[in-house]
C-alpha atoms as a PDB file:
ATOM      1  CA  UNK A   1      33.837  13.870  -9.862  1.00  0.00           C
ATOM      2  CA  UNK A   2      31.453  12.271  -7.548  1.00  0.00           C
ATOM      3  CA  UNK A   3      29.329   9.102  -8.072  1.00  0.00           C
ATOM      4  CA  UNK A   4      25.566  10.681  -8.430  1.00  0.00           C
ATOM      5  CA  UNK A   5      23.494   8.718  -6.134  1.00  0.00           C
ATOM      6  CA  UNK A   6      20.800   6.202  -7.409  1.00  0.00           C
ATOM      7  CA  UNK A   7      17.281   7.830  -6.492  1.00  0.00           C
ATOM      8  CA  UNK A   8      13.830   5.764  -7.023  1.00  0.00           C
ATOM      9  CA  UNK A   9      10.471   6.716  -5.803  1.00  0.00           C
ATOM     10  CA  UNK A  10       8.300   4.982  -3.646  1.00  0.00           C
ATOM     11  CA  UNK A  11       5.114   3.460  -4.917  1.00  0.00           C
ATOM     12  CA  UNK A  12       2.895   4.587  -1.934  1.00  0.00           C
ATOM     13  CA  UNK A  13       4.026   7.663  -0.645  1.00  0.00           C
ATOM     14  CA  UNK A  14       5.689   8.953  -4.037  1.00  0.00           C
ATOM     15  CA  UNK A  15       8.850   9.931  -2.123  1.00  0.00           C
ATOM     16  CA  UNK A  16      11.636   9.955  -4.420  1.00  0.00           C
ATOM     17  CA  UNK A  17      14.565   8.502  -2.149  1.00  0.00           C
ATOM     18  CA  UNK A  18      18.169   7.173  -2.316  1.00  0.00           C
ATOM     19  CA  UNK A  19      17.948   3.251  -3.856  1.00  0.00           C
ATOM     20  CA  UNK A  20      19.551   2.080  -0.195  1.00  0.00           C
ATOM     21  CA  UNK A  21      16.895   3.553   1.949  1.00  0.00           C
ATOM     22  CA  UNK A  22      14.229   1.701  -0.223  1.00  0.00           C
ATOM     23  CA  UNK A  23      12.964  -1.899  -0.507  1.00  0.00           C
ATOM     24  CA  UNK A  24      12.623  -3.608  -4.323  1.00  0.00           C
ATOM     25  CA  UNK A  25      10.103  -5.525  -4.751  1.00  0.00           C
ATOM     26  CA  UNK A  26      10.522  -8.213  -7.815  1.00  0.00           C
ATOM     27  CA  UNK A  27       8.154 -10.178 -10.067  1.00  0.00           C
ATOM     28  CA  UNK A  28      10.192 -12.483 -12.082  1.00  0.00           C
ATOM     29  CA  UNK A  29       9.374 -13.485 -14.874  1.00  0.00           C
ATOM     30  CA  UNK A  30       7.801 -17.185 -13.983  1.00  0.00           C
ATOM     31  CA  UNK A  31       5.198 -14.665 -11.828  1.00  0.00           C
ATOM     32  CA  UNK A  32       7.136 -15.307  -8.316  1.00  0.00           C
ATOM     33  CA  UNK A  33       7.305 -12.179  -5.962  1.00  0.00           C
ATOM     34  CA  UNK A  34       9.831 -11.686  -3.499  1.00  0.00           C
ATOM     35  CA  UNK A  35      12.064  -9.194  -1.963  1.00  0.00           C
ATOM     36  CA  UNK A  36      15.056  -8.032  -4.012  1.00  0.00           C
ATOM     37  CA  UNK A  37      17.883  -7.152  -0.901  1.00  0.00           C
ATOM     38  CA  UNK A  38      20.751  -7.293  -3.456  1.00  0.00           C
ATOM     39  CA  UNK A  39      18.760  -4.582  -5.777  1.00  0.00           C
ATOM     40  CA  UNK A  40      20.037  -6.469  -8.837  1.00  0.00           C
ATOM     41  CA  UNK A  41      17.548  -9.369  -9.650  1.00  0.00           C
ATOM     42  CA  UNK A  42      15.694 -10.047 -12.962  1.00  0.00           C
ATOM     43  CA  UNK A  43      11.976  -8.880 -13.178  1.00  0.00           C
ATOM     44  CA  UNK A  44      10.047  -6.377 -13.023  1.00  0.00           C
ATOM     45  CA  UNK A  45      10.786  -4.296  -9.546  1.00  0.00           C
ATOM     46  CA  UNK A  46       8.684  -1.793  -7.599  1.00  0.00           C
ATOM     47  CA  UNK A  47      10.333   0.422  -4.565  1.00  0.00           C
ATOM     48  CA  UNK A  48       8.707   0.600  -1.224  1.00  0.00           C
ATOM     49  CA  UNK A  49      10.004   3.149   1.569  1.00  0.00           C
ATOM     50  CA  UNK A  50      11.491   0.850   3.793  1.00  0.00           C
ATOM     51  CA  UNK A  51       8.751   0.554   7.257  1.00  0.00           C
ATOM     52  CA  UNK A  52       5.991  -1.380   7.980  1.00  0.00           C
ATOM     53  CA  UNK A  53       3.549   1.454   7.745  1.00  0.00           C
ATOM     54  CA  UNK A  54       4.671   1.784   3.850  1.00  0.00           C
ATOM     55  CA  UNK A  55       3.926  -2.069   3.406  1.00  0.00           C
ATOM     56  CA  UNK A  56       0.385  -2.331   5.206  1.00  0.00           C
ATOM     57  CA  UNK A  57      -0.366   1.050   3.305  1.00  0.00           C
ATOM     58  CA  UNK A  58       0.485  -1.020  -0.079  1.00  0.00           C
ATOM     59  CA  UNK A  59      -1.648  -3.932   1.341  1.00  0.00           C
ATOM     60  CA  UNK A  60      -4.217  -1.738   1.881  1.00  0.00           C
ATOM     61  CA  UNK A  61      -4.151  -0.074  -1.519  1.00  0.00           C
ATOM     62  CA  UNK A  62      -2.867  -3.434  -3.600  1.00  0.00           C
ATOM     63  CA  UNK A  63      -0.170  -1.034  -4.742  1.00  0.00           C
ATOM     64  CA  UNK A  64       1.935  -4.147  -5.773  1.00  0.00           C
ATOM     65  CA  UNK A  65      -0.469  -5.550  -8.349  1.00  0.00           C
ATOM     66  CA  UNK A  66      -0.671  -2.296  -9.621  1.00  0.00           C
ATOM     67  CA  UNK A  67       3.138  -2.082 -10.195  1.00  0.00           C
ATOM     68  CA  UNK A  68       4.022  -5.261 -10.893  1.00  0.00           C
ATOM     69  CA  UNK A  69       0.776  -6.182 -13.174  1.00  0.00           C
ATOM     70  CA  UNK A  70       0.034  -9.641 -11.159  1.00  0.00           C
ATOM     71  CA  UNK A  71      -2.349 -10.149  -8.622  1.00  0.00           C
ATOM     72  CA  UNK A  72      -0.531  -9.701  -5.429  1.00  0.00           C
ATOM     73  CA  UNK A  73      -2.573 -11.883  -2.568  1.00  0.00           C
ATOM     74  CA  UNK A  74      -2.383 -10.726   1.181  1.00  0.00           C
ATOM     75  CA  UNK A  75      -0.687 -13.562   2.048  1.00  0.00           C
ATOM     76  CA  UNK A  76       2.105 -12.445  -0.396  1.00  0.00           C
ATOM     77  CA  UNK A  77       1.962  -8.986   1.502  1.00  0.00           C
ATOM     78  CA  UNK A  78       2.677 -10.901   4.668  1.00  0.00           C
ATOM     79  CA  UNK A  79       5.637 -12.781   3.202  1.00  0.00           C
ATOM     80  CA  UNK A  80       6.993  -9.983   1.676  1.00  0.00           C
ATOM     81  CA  UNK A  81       6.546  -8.195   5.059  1.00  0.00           C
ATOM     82  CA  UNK A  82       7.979 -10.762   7.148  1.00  0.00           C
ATOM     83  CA  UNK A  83      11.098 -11.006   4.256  1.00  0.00           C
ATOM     84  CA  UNK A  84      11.754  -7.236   4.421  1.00  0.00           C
ATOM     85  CA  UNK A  85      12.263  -8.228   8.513  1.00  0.00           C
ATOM     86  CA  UNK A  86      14.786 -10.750   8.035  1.00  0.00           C
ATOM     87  CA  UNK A  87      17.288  -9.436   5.350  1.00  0.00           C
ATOM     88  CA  UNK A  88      18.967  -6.853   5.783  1.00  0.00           C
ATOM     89  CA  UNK A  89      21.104  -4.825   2.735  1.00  0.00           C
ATOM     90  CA  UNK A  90      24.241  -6.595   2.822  1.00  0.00           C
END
């Protein structure tokens, strides 16, 4: 029997896509946000489609505070932009 594959949707375009081709984004629970690249951290997580379009877009919008029910500042979107950058899915 095959593995069914894990599918989440994206908070700004509402694409529901495999978990690898998306980006978690994680509030833990002392209010830090970051980039989840393992997929596996504690806190509450929000998906973003995996481009740079989908993360200005959610600038734009604020689609992380939203999600994540903290206030998400721009510079946060910038850190969070330049994380999704550097890691990749190991």
């Amino acid at each position: 029997m095959k593995k069914k594959k894990a599918i989440r949707k994206c908070i700004v375009t509402g694409e529901a896509k495999e978990k690898k081709e998306l980006i978690r984004i994680v509030r833990d629970p002392d209010g830090n946000v970051f980039v989840d690249h393992t997929g596996k951290k504690n806190g509450r997580g929000a998906y973003l489609t995996n481009d740079e379009q989908c993360f200005l877009e959610a600038k734009k919008k604020d689609a992380l505070s939203r999600h994540l029910n903290i206030q998400v500042s721009p510079e946060d979107y910038e850190r969070l932009l330049e994380e999704r950058k550097k890691g990749t899915k190991k």
